[in-house]
N, C-alpha and C. Protein backbone atom coordinates (compact mmCIF):
# COMPACT_ATOMS: atom_id res chain seq x y z
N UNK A 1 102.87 129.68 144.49
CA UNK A 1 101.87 128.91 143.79
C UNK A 1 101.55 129.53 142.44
N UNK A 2 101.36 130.80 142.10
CA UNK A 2 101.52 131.49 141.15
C UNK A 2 102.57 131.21 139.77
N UNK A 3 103.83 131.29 140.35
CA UNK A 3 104.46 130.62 139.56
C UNK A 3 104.33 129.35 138.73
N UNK A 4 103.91 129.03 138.95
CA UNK A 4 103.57 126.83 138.85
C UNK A 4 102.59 127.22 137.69
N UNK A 5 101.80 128.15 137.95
CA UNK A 5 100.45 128.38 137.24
C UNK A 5 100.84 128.81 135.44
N UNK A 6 101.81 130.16 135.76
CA UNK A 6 102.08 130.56 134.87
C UNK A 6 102.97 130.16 133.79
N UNK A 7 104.00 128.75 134.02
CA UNK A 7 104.82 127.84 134.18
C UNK A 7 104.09 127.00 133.17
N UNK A 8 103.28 126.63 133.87
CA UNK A 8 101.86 125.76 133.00
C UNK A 8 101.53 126.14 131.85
N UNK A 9 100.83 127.16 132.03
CA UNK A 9 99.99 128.08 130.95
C UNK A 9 100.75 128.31 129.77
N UNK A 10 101.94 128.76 130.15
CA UNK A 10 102.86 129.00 129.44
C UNK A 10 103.09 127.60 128.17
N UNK A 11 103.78 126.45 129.11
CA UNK A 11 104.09 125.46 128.44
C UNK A 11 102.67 125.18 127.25
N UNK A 12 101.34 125.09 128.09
CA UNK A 12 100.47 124.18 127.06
C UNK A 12 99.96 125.49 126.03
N UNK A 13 100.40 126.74 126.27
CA UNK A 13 99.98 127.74 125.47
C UNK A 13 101.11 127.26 123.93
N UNK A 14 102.55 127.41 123.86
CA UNK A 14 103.37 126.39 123.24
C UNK A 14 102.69 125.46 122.42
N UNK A 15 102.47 124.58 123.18
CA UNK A 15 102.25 122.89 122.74
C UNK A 15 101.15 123.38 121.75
N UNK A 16 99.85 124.23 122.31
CA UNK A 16 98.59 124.46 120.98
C UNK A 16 99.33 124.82 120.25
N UNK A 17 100.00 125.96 120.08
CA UNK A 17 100.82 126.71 119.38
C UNK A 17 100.92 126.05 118.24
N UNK A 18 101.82 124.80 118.63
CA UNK A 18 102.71 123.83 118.18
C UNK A 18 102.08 123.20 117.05
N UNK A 19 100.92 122.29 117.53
CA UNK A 19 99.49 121.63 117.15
C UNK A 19 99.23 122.71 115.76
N UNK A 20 98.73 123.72 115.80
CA UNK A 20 97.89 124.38 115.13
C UNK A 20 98.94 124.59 114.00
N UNK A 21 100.35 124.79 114.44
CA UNK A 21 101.25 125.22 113.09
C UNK A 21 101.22 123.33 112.17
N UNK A 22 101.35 122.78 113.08
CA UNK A 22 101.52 121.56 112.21
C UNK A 22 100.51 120.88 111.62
N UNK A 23 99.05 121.39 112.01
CA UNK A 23 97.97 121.41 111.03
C UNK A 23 97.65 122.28 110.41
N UNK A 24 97.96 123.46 110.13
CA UNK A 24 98.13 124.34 109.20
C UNK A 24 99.26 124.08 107.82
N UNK A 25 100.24 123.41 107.84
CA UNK A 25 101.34 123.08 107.16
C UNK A 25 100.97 121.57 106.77
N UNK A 26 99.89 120.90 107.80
CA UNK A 26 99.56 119.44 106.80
C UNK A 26 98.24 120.24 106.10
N UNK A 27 97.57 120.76 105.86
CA UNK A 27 96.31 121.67 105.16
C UNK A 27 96.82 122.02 103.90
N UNK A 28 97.99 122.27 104.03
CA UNK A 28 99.02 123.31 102.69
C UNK A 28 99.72 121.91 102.13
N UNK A 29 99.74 120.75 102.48
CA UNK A 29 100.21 119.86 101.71
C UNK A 29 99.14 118.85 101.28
N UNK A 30 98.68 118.81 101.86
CA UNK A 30 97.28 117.78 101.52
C UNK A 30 96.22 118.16 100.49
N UNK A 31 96.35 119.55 100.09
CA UNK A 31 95.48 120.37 99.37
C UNK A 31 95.27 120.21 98.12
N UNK A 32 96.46 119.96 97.23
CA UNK A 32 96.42 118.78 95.83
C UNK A 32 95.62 117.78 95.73
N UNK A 33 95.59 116.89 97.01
CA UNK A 33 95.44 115.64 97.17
C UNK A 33 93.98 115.81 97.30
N UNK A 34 93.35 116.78 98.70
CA UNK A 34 92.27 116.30 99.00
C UNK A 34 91.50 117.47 98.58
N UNK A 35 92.00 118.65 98.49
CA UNK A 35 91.12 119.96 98.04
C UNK A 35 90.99 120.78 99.38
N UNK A 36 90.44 121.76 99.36
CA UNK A 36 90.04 122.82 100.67
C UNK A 36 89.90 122.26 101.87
N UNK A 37 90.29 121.78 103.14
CA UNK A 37 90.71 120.78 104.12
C UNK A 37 90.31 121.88 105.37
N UNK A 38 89.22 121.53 106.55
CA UNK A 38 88.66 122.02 107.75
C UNK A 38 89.10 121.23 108.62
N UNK A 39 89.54 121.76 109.71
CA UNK A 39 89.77 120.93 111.08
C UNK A 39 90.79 119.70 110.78
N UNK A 40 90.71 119.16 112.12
CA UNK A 40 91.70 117.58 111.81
C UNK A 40 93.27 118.06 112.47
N UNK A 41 93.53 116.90 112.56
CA UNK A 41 94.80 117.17 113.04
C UNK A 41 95.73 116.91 111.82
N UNK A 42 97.06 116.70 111.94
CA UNK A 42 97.99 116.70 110.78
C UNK A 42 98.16 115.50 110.66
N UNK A 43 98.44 114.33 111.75
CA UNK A 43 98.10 113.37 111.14
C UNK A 43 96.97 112.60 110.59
N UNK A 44 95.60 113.29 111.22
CA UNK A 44 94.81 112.38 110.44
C UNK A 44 94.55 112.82 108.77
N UNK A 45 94.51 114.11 108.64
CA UNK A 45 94.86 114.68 107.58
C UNK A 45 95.86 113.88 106.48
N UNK A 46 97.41 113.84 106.74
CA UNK A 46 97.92 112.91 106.11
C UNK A 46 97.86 111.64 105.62
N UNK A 47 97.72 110.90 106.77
CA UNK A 47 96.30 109.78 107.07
C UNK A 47 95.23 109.66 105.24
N UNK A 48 94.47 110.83 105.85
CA UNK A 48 93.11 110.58 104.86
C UNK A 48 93.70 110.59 103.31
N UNK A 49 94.97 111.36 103.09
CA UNK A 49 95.67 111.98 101.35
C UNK A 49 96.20 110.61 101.14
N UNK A 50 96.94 110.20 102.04
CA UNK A 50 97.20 108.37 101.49
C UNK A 50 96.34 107.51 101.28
N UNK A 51 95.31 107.31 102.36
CA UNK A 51 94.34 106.51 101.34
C UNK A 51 93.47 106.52 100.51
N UNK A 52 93.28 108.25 100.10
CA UNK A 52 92.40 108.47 99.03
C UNK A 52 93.24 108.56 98.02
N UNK A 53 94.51 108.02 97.58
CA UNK A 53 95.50 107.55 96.91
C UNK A 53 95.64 105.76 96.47
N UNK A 54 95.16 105.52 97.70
CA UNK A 54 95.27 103.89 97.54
C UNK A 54 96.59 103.45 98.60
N UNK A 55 96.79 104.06 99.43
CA UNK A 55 98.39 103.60 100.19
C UNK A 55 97.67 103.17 101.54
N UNK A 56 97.96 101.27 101.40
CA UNK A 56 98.12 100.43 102.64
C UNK A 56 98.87 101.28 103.59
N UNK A 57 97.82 101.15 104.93
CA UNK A 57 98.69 101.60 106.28
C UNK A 57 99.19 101.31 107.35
N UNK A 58 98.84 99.64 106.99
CA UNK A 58 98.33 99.13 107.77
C UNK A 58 100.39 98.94 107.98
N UNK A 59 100.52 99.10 109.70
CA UNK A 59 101.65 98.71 110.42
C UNK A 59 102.55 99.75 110.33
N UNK A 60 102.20 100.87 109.50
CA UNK A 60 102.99 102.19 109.41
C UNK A 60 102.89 103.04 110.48
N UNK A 61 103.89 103.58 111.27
CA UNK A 61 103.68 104.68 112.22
C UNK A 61 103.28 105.91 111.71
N UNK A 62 102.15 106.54 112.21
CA UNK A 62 101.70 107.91 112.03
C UNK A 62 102.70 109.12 111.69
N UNK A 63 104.10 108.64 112.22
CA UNK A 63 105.10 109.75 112.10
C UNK A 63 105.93 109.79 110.85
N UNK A 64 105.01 108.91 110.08
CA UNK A 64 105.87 108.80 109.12
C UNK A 64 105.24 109.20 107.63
N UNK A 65 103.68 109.31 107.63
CA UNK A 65 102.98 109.65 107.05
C UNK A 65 103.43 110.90 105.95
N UNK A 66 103.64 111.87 106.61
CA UNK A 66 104.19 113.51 105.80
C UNK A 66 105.47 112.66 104.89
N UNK A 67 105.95 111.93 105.42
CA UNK A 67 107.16 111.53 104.70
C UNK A 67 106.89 111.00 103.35
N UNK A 68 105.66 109.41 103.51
CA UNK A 68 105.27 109.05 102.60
C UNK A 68 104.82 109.78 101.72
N UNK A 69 103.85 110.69 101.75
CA UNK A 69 102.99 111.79 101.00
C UNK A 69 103.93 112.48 100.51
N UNK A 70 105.03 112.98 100.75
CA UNK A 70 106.13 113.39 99.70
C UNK A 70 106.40 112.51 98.28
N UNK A 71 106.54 111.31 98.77
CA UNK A 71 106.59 110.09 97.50
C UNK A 71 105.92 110.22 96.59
N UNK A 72 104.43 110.61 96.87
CA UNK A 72 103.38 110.41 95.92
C UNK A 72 103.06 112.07 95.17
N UNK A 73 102.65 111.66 94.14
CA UNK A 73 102.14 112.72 92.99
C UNK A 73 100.75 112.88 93.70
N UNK A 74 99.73 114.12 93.20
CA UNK A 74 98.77 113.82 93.67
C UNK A 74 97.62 113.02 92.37
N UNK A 75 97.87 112.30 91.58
CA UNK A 75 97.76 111.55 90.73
C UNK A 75 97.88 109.78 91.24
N UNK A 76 98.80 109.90 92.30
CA UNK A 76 98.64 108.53 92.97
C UNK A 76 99.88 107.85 92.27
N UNK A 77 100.32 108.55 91.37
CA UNK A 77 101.71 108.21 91.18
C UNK A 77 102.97 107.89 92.27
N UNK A 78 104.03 107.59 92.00
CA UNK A 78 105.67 107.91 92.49
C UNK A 78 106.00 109.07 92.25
N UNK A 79 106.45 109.71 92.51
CA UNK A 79 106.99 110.96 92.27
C UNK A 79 108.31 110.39 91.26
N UNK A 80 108.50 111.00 90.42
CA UNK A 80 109.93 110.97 89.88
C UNK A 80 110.92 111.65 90.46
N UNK A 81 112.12 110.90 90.97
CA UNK A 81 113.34 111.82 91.64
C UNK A 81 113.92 113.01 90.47
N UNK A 82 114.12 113.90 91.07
CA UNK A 82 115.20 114.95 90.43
C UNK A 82 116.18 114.83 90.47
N UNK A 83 117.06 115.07 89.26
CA UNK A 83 118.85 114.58 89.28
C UNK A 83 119.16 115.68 89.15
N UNK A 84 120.46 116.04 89.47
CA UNK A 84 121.45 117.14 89.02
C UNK A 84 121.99 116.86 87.90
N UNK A 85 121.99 118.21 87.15
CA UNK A 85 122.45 118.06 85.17
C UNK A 85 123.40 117.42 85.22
N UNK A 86 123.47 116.45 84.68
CA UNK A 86 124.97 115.63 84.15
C UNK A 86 125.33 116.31 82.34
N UNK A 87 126.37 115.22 82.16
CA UNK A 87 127.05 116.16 80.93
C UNK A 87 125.93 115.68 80.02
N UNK A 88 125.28 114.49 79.95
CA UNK A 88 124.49 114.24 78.69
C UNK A 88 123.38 115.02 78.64
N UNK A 89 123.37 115.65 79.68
CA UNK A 89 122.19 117.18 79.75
C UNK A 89 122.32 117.96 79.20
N UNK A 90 123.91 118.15 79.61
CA UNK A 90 124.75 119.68 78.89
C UNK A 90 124.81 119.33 77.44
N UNK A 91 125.22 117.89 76.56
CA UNK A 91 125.19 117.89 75.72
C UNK A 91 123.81 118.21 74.60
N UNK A 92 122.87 117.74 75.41
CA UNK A 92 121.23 118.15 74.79
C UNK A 92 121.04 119.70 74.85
N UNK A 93 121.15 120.28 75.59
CA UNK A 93 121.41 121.46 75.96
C UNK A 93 122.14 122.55 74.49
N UNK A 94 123.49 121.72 74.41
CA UNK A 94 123.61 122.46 73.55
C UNK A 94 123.35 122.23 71.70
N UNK A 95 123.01 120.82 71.93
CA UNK A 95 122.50 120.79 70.99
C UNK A 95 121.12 121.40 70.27
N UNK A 96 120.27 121.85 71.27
CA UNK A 96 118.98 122.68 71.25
C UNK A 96 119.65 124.08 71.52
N UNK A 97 120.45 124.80 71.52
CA UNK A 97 120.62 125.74 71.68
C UNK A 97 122.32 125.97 71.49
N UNK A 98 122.53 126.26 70.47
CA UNK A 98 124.36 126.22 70.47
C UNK A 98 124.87 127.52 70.53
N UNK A 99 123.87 128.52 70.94
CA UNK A 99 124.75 129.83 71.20
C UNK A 99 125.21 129.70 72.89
N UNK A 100 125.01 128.10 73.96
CA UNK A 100 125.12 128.25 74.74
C UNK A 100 126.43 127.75 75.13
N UNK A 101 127.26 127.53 73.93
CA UNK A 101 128.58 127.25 73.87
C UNK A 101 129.61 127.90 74.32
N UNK A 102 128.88 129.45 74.35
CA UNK A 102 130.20 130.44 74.04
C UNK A 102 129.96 130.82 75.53
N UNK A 103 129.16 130.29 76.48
CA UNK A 103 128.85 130.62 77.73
C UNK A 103 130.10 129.90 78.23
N UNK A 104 130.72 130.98 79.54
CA UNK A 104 132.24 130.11 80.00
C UNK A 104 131.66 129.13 81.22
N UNK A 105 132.28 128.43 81.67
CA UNK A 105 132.30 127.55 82.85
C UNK A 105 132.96 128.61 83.99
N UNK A 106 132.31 128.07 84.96
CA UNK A 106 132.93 129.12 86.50
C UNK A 106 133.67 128.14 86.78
């Protein structure tokens, strides 16, 4: 019977575990958005940074929330995607700087 116990304890000791890291890590993202953040879970947390943004939720799954909140600036913007330098980069590049010519290619 002992066993069973410790079995238990074990598992839901975990699961808080679990809980507390993933509201600690929505606290550290929401913090732009909402400022110094107490208690709550991670989703309601996420939750609250979208609509003090203005983002309809209505029919969205909760699991998807952290995802959305990546999208957004904390300005309530889109985020702008990041590209990898293409050549018309390299060409600006060296046009602002032409001692970067003599740099070789790997």
């Amino acid at each position: 019977m002992r066993y069973g116990l410790d079995e238990l304890t074990e598992t839901l000791t975990k699961a808080a575990m679990a809980k507390a890291l993933e509201a600690e890590t929505a606290r550290r993202e929401v913090l732009p958005f909402l400022g110094e953040t107490f208690g709550g879970d991670a989703e309601a947390l996420y939750k609250e940074a979208l609509e003090s943004c203005g983002v309809d939720l209505a029919g969205i799954p909760p699991d998807h929330y952290r995802s959305m909140l990546r999208l957004i600036t904390p300005e309530g913007n889109l985020a702008k995607p990041s590209f990898a330098q293409d050549s018309a980069a390299r060409k600006t590049l060296a046009a602002q700087c032409p001692a970067t010519s003599r740099i070789r290619k790997a």
